[in-house]
Protein backbone atom coordinates (compact mmCIF):
# COMPACT_ATOMS: atom_id res chain seq x y z
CA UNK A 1 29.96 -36.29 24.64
CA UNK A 2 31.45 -36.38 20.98
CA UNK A 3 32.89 -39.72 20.05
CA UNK A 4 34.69 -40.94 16.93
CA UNK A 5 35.40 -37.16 15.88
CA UNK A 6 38.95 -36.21 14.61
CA UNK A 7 38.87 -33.61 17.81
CA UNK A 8 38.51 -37.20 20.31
CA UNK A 9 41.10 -39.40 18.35
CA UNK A 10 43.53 -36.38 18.77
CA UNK A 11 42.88 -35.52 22.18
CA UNK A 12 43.25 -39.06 23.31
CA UNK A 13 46.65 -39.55 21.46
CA UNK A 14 47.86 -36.56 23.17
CA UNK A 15 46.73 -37.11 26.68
CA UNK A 16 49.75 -37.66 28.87
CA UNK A 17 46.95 -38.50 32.20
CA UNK A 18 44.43 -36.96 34.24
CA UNK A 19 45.49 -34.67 36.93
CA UNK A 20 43.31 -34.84 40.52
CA UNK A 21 41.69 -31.82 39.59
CA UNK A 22 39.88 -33.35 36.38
CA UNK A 23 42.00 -31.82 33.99
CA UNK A 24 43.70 -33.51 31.35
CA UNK A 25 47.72 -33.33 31.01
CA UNK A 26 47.76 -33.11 27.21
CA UNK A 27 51.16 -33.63 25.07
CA UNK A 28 52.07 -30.49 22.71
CA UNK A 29 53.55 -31.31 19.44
CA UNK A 30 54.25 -28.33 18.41
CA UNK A 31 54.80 -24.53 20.66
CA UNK A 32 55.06 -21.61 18.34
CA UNK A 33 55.84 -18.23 20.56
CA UNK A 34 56.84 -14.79 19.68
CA UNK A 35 58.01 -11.91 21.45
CA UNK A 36 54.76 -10.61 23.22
CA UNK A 37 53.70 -13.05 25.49
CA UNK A 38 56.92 -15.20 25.91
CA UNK A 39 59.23 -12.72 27.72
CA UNK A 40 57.59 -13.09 31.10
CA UNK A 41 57.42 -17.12 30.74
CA UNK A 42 61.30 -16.89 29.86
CA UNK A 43 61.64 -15.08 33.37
CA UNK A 44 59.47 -17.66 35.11
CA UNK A 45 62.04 -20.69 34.20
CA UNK A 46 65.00 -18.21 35.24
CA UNK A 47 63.33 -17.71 38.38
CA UNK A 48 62.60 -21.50 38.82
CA UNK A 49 65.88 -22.86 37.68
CA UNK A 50 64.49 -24.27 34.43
CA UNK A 51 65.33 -25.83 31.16
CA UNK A 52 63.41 -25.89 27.99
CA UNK A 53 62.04 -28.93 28.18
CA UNK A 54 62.20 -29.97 24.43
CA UNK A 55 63.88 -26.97 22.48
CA UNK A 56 63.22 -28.25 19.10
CA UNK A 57 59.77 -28.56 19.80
CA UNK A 58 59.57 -24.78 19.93
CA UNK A 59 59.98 -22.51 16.92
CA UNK A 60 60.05 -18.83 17.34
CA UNK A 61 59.82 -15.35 15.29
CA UNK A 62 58.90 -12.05 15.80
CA UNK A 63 55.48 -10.25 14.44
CA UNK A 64 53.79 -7.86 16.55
CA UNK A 65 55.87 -5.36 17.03
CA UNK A 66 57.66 -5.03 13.90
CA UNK A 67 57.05 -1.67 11.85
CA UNK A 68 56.37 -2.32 8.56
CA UNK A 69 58.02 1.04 6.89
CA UNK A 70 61.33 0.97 8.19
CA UNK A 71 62.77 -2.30 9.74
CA UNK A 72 66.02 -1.15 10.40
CA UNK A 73 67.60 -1.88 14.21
CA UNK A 74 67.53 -0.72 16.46
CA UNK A 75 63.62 0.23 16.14
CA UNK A 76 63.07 3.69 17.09
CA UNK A 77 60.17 2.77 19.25
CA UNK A 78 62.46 1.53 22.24
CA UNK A 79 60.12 -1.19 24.23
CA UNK A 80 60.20 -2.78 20.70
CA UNK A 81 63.58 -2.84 20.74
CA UNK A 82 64.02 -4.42 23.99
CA UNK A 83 61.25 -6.67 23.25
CA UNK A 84 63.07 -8.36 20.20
CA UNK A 85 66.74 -8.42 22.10
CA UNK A 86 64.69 -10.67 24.76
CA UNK A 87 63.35 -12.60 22.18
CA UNK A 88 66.64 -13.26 20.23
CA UNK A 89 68.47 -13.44 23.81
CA UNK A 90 66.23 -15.94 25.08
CA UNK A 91 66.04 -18.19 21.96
CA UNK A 92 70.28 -18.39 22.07
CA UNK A 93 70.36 -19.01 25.23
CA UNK A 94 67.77 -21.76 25.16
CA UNK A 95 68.95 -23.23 21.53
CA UNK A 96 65.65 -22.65 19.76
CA UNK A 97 65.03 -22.07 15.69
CA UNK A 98 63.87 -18.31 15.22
CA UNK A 99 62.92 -16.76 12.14
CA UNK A 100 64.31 -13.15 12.30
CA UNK A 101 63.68 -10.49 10.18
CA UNK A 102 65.97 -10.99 7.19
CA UNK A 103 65.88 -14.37 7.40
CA UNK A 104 63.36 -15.04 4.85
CA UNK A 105 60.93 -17.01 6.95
CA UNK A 106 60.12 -14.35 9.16
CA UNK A 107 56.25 -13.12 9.69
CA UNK A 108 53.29 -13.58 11.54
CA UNK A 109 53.87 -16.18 13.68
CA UNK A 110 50.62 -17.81 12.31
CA UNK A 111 51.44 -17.71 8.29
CA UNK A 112 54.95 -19.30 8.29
CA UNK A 113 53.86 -22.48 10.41
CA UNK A 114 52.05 -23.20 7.82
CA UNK A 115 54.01 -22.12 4.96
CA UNK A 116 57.51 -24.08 6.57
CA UNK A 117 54.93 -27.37 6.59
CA UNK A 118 55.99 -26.82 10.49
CA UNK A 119 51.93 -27.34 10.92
CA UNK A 120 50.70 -30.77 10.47
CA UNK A 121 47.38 -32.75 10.51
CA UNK A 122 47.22 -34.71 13.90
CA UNK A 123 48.72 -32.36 15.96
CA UNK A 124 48.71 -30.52 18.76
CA UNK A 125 49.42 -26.81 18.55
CA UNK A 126 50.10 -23.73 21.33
CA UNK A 127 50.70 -20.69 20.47
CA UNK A 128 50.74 -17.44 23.26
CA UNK A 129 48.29 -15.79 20.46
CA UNK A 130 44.68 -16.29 20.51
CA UNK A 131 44.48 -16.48 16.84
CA UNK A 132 46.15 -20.23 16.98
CA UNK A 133 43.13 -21.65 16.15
CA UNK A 134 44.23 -21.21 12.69
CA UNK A 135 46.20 -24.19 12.50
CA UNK A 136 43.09 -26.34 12.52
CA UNK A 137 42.48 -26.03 8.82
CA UNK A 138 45.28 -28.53 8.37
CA UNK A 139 43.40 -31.33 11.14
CA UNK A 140 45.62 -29.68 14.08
CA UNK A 141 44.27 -29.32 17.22
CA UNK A 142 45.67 -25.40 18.22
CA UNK A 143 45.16 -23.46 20.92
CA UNK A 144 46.12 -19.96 22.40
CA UNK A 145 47.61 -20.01 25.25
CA UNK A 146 48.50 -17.44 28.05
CA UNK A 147 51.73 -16.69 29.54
CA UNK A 148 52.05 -18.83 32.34
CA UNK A 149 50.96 -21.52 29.92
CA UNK A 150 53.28 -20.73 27.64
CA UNK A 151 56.16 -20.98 30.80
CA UNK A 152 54.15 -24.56 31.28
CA UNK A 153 55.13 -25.82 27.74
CA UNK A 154 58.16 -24.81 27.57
CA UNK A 155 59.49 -26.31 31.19
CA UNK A 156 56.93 -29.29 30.42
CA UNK A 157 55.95 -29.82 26.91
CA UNK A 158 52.35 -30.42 28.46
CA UNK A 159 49.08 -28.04 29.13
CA UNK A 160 46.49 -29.05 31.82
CA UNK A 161 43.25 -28.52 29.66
CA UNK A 162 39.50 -29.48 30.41
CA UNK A 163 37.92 -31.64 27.43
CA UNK A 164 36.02 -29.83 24.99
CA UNK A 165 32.61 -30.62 23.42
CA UNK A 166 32.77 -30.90 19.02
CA UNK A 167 30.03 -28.73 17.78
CA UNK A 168 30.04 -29.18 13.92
CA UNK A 169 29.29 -26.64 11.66
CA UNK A 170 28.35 -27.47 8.21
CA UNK A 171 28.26 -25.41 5.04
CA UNK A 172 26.87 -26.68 1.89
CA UNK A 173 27.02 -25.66 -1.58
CA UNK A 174 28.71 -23.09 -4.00
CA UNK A 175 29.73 -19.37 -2.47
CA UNK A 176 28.23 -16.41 -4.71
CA UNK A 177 30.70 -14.12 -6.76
CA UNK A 178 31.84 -11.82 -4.34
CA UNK A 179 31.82 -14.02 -1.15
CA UNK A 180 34.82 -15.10 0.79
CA UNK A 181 35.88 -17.51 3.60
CA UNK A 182 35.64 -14.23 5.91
CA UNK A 183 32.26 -13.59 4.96
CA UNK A 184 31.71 -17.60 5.91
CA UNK A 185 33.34 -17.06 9.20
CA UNK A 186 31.54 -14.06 9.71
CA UNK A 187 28.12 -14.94 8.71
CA UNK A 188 28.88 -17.80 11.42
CA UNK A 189 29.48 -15.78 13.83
CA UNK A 190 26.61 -13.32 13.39
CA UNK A 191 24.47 -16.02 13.46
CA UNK A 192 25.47 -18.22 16.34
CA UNK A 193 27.28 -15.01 18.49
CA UNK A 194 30.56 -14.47 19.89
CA UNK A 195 29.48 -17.18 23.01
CA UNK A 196 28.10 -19.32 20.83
CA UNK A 197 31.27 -21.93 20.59
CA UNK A 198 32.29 -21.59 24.41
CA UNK A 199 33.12 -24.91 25.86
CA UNK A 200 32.97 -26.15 22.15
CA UNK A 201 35.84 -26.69 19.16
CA UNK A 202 34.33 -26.21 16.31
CA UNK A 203 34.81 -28.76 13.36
CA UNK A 204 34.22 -26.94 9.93
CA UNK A 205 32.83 -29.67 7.60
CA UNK A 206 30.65 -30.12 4.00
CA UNK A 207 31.14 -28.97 0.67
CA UNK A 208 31.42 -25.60 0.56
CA UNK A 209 35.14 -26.23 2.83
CA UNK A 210 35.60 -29.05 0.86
CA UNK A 211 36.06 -26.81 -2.12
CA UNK A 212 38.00 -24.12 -0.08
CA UNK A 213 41.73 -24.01 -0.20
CA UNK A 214 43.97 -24.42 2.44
CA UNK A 215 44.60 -20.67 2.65
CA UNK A 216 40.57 -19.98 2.75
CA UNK A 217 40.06 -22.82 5.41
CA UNK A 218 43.04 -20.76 7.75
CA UNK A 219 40.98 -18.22 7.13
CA UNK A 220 38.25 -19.54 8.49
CA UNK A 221 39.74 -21.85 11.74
CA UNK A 222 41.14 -18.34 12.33
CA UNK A 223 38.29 -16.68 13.88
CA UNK A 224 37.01 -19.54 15.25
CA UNK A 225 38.20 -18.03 18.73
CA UNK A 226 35.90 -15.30 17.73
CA UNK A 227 32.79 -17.28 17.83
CA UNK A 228 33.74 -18.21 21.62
CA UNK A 229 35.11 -21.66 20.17
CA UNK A 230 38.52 -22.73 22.12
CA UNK A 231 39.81 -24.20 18.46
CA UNK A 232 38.31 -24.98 15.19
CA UNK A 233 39.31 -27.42 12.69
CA UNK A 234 38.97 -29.27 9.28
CA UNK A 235 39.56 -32.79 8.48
CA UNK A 236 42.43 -33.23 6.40
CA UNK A 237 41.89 -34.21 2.64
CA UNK A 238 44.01 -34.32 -0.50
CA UNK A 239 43.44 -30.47 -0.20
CA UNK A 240 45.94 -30.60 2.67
CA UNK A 241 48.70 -33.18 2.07
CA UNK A 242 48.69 -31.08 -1.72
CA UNK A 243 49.37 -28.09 0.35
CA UNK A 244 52.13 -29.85 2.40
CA UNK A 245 53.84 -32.03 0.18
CA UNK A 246 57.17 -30.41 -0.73
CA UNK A 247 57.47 -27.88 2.07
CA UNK A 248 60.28 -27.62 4.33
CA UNK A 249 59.47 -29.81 7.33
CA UNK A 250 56.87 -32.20 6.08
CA UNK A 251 57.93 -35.80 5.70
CA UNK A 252 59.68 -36.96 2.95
CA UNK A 253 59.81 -39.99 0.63
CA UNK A 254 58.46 -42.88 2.67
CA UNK A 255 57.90 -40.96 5.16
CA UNK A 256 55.39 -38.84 3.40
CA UNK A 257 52.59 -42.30 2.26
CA UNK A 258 53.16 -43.34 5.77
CA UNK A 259 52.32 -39.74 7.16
CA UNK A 260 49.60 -39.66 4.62
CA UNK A 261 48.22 -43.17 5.59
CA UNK A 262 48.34 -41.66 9.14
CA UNK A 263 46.82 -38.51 8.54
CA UNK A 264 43.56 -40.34 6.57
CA UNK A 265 42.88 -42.34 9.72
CA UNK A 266 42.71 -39.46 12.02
CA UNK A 267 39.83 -37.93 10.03
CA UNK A 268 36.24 -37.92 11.98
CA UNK A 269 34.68 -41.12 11.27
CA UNK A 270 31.77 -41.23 9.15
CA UNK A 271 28.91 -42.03 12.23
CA UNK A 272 30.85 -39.98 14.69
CA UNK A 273 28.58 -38.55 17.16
CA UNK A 274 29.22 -34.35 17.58
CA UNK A 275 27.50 -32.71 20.94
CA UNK A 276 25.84 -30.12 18.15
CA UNK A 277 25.50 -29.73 14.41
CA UNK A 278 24.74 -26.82 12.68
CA UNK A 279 24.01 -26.38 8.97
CA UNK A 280 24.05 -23.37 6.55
CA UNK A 281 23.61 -22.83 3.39
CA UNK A 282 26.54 -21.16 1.28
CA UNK A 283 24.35 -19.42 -1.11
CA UNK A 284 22.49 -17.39 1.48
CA UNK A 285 25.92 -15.95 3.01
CA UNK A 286 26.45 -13.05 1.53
CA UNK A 287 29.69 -10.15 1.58
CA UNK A 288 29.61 -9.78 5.24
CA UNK A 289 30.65 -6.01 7.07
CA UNK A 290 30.83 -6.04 10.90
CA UNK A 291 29.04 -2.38 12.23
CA UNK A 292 29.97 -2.76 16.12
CA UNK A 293 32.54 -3.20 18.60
CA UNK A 294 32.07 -7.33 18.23
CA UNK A 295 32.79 -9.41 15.51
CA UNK A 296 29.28 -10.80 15.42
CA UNK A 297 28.42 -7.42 14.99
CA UNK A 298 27.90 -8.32 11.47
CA UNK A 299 25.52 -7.45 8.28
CA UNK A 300 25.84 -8.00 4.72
CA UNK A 301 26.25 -5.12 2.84
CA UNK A 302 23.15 -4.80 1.49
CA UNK A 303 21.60 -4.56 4.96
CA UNK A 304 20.58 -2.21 7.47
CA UNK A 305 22.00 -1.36 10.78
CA UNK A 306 19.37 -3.91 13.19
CA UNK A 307 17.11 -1.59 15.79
CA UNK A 308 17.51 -2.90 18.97
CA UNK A 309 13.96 -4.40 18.81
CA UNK A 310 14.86 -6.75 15.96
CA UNK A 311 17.84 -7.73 18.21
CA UNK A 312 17.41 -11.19 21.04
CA UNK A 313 17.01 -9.01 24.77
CA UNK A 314 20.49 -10.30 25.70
CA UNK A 315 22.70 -8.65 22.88
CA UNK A 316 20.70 -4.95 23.24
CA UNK A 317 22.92 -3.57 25.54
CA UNK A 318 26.08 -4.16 23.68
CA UNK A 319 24.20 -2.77 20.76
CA UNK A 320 23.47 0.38 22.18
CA UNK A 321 26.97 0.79 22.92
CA UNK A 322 28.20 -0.05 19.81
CA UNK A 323 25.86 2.08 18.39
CA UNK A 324 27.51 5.34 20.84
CA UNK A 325 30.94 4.13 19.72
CA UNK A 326 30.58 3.35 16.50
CA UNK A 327 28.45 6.37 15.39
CA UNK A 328 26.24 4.48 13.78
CA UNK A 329 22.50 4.46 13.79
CA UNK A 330 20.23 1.96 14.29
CA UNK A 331 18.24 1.44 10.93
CA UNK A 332 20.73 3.37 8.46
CA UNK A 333 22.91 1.47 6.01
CA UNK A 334 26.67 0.09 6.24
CA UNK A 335 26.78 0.48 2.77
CA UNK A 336 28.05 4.14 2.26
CA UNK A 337 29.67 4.85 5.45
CA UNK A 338 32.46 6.88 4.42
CA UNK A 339 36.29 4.93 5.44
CA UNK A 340 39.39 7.00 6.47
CA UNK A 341 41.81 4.10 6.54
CA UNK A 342 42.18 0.24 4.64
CA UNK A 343 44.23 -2.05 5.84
CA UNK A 344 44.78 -5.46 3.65
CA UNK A 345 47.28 -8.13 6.13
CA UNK A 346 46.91 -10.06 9.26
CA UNK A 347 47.13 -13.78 9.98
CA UNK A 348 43.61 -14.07 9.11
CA UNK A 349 43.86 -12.50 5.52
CA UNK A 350 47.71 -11.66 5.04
CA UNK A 351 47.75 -14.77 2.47
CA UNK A 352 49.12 -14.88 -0.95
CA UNK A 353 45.76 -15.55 -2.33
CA UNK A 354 44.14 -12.57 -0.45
CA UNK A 355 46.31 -10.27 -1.95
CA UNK A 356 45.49 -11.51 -5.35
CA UNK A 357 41.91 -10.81 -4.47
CA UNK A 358 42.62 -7.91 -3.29
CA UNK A 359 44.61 -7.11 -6.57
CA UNK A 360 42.17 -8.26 -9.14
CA UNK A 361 39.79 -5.42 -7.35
CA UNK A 362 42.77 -2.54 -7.25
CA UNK A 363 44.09 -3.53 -10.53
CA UNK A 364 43.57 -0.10 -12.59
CA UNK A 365 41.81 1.61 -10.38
CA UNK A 366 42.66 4.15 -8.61
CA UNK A 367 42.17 4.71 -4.43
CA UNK A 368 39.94 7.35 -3.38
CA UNK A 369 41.05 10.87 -2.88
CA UNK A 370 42.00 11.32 1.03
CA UNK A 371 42.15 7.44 1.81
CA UNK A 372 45.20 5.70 2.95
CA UNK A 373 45.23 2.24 2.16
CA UNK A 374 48.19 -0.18 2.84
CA UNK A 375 48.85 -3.68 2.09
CA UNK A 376 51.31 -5.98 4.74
CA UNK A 377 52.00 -9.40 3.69
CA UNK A 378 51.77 -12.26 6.26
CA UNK A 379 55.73 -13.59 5.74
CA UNK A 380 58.61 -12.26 4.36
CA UNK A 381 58.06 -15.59 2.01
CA UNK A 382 54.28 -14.18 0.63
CA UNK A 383 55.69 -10.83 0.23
CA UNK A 384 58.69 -12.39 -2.40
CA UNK A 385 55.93 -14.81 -3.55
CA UNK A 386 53.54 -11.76 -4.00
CA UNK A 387 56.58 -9.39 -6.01
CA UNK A 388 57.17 -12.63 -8.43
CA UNK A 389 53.83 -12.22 -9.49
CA UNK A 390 53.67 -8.48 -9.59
CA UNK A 391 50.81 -7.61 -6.81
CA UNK A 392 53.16 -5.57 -5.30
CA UNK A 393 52.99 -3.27 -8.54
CA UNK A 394 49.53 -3.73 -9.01
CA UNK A 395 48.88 -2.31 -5.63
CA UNK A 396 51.86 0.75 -5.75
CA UNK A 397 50.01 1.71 -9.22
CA UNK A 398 46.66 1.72 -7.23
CA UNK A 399 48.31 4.15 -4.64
CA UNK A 400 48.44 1.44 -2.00
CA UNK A 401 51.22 1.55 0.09
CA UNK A 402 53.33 -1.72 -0.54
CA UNK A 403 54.90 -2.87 2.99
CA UNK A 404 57.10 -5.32 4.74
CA UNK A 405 55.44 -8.53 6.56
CA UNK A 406 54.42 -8.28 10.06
CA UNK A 407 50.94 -7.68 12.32
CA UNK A 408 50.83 -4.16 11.82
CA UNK A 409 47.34 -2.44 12.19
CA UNK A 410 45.63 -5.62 13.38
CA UNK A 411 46.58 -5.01 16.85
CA UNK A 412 48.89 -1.87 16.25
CA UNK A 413 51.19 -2.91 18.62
CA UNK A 414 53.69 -1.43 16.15
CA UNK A 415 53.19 2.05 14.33
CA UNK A 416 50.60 1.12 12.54
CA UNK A 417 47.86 2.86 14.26
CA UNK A 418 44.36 4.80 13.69
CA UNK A 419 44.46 8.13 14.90
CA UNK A 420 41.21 9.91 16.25
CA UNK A 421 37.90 8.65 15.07
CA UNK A 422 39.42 7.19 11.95
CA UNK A 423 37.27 4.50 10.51
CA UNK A 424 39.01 1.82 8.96
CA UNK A 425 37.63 -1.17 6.57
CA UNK A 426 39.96 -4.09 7.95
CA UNK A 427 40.75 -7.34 6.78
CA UNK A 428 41.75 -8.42 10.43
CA UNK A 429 40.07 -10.28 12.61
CA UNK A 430 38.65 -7.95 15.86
CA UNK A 431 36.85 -4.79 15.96
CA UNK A 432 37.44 -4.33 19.61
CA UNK A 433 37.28 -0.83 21.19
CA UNK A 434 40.73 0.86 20.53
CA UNK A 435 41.81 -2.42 18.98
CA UNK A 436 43.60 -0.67 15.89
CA UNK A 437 46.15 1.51 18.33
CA UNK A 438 43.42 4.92 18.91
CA UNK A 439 41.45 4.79 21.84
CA UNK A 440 38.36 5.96 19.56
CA UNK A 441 39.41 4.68 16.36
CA UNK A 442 36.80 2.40 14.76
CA UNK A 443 37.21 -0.96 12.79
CA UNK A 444 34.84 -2.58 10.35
CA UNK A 445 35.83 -6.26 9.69
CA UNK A 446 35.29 -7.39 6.08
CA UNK A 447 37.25 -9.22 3.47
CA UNK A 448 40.53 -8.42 1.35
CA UNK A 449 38.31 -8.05 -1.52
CA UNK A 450 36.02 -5.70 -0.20
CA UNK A 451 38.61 -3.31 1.96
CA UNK A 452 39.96 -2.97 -1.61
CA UNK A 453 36.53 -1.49 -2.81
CA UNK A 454 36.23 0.36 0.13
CA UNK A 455 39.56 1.99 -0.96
CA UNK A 456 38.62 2.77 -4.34
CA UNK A 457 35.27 4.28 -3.32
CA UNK A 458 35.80 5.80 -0.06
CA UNK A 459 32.85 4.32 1.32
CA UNK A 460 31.80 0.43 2.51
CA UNK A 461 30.77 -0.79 -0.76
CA UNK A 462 29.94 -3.97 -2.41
CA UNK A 463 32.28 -5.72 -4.18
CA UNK A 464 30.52 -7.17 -6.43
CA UNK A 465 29.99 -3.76 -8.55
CA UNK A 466 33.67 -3.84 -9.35
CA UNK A 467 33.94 -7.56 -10.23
């Protein structure tokens, strides 16, 4: 087993005992919930005459189900309605801090953490939202949780968790014009497969994250849940406490070089010992397009579709029926299938600095005849951020729809939603079957950069002809 890792020291800080089954009774520092998966745990202390354990341990706000055009209450969609009343209701009635629409730190549940300093190296994070492995760029443990876990930490402030293994995965040297923590993340996953971190948390480590900014490394821990990894993380660095320092709940004067002292210590020791290590070289990862119905469904897009016979025997079947689904042959290339829809947002790449990626591409251009492309900023705080600097503009100009913060099309739990057999160049993180809100629509995964391309030409292109 690991030892000495940043993963162990945090684990064992956190470890409240070991129940009879094995388990461990881990500590939560910090429970993050929304109004999707938090209704029914609500309900569960109700039925069980419970208390919030520790109510300013838990910070709330709603994502999901927001619409992004028209905010106004009550939502004309009616289960959203009732969703957010039940959210609002249950955080009075339980005294917890909720970020509501209009309150200016409202958004994806996953971007204002962050962005309030709310996330911290050290901790321990739940979230009911698979995607809470994002918190790990900041040397946070995070995990996504179900819903009767969720009822666990609130009534106990503990989760009963088995150990995990630390498989570290180490990128060296400079990215290539062009190339983005997503295509990182998802040249990982192509190449190790969506069960390749199960039983595993990934720690991200060398120079190429060394050189990444906190919002890239987010971007990255992210879709470590992708690669089958229960959490991913990076050791904290100056990187990090620059990132923090200032923001609304990080420590303060003292406080802060104590913190800081604190924080350094935590960091994986230099000879600690990781269950795997796996190495990759940043100059061979190039802009990465998924083509199936898994996010290690991935090419770059210079590459062909792979014929099942160039394929390991295990991942042929799902191949063949992402090629039925996806329309796609086996052989032809990404580069030139033609997109309906582009969607720029979601906690993995709803970032200030993704839209300015995404800007620098749109910025006088114009988007292709017949395409609809839309741009939803993480937080009500990135979208005021992103208006300062005049992205917002930049886009609108473009003929990109400019929108409110929110989930929107990652999930389209919400209006946002493929119709048909659209195809649509995401900057989310899953191309699941009917994952974008139709039951046919189709979802390739690529960055901010390159959905913007794909907007201006119609087609999967490479971004690097526009740079």
């Amino acid at each position: 087993m690991s030892k000495g890792t940043l993963f162990d020291k945090v684990w064992d800080l956190h470890t409240v005992g070991t129940l009879p089954s094995g388990l461990t009774q881990l500590f939560i520092g910090l429970h993050l919930i929304h109004e999707v998966t938090s209704p029914q745990a609500f309900a569960m202390l109700r039925e069980r005459g419970l208390k919030v354990l520790f109510p300013q341990r838990t910070v709330a706000t709603v994502d999901h189900i927001v619409p992004t055009e028209n905010q106004a209450r009550p939502f004309a969609d009616s289960v959203a309605e009732a969703m957010i009343q039940a959210l609002e209701q249950n955080c009075q009635e339980n005294n917890l801090t909720f970020y509501n629409i209009g309150s200016g730190n409202q958004g994806i549940v996953h971007v204002i953490a962050p962005e309030l300093g709310l996330t911290q190296p050290g901790m321990t994070i739940a979230c009911g939202d698979s995607h809470t492995s994002s918190h790990g760029a900041f040397g946070a443990i995070a995990f996504g949780i179900g819903t009767s876990q969720v009822r666990d930490v609130l009534a106990s402030q503990t989760l009963a968790l088995s150990k995990l293994k630390v498989c570290k995965i180490e990128v060296n040297g400079n990215l290539k014009p062009g190339v983005y923590a997503k295509d990182v993340i998802l040249h990982v996953i192509r190449t190790l497969g969506v069960k390749g971190g199960v039983g595993y948390a990934y720690e991200f480590a060398g120079t190429t994250f060394e050189q990444m900014n906190m919002e890239e490394r987010m971007t990255v821990c992210n879709m470590a849940i992708e690669g089958g990894a229960r959490c991913g993380y990076v050791n904290p660095d100056q990187v990090t406490y620059d990132y923090l320092q200032g923001r609304d709940f990080a420590p303060k004067g003292a406080d802060w070089d104590q913190a800081v002292a604190w924080w350094n210590s935590i960091k994986s020791d230099a000879d600690a010992e990781y269950d795997n290590v796996i190495v990759f070289n940043a100059a061979e990862i190039p802009p990465t397009v998924t083509w199936g119905i898994t996010p290690g469904q991935g090419i770059g897009v210079n590459q062909f579709i792979p014929k099942p016979e160039e394929l390991p025997e295990e991942d042929r079947f799902i191949a063949e029926e992402a090629y039925r689904y996806m329309d796609l042959l086996p052989g032809q290339p990404i580069k030139g299938t033609k997109i309906d829809v582009c969607f720029i947002g979601s906690c993995t790449n709803g970032r200030l600095s993704d839209l300015r990626e995404a800007a620098k591409i749109a910025q006088g251009r114009r988007v292709a005849e017949g395409i609809k492309a839309f741009v939803v900023p993480g937080s009500e705080r990135v979208k005021q951020a992103a208006e300062a600097e005049g992205l917002d503009k930049i886009f609108e100009a473009a003929g990109f729809e400019w929108r409110e913060p929110g989930c929107s099309m990652c999930l389209a739990m919400n209006p946002d939603k493929l119709q048909g057999r659209q195809i649509s160049a995401s900057s989310s993180n899953r191309n699941f079957k009917g994952r974008q809100g139709s039951a046919s629509g189709r979802t390739l995964l690529m960055s901010p950069a390159m959905v913007a391309t794909a907007a201006i030409t119609g087609e999967v292109s490479d971004v690097r002809d526009l740079l």
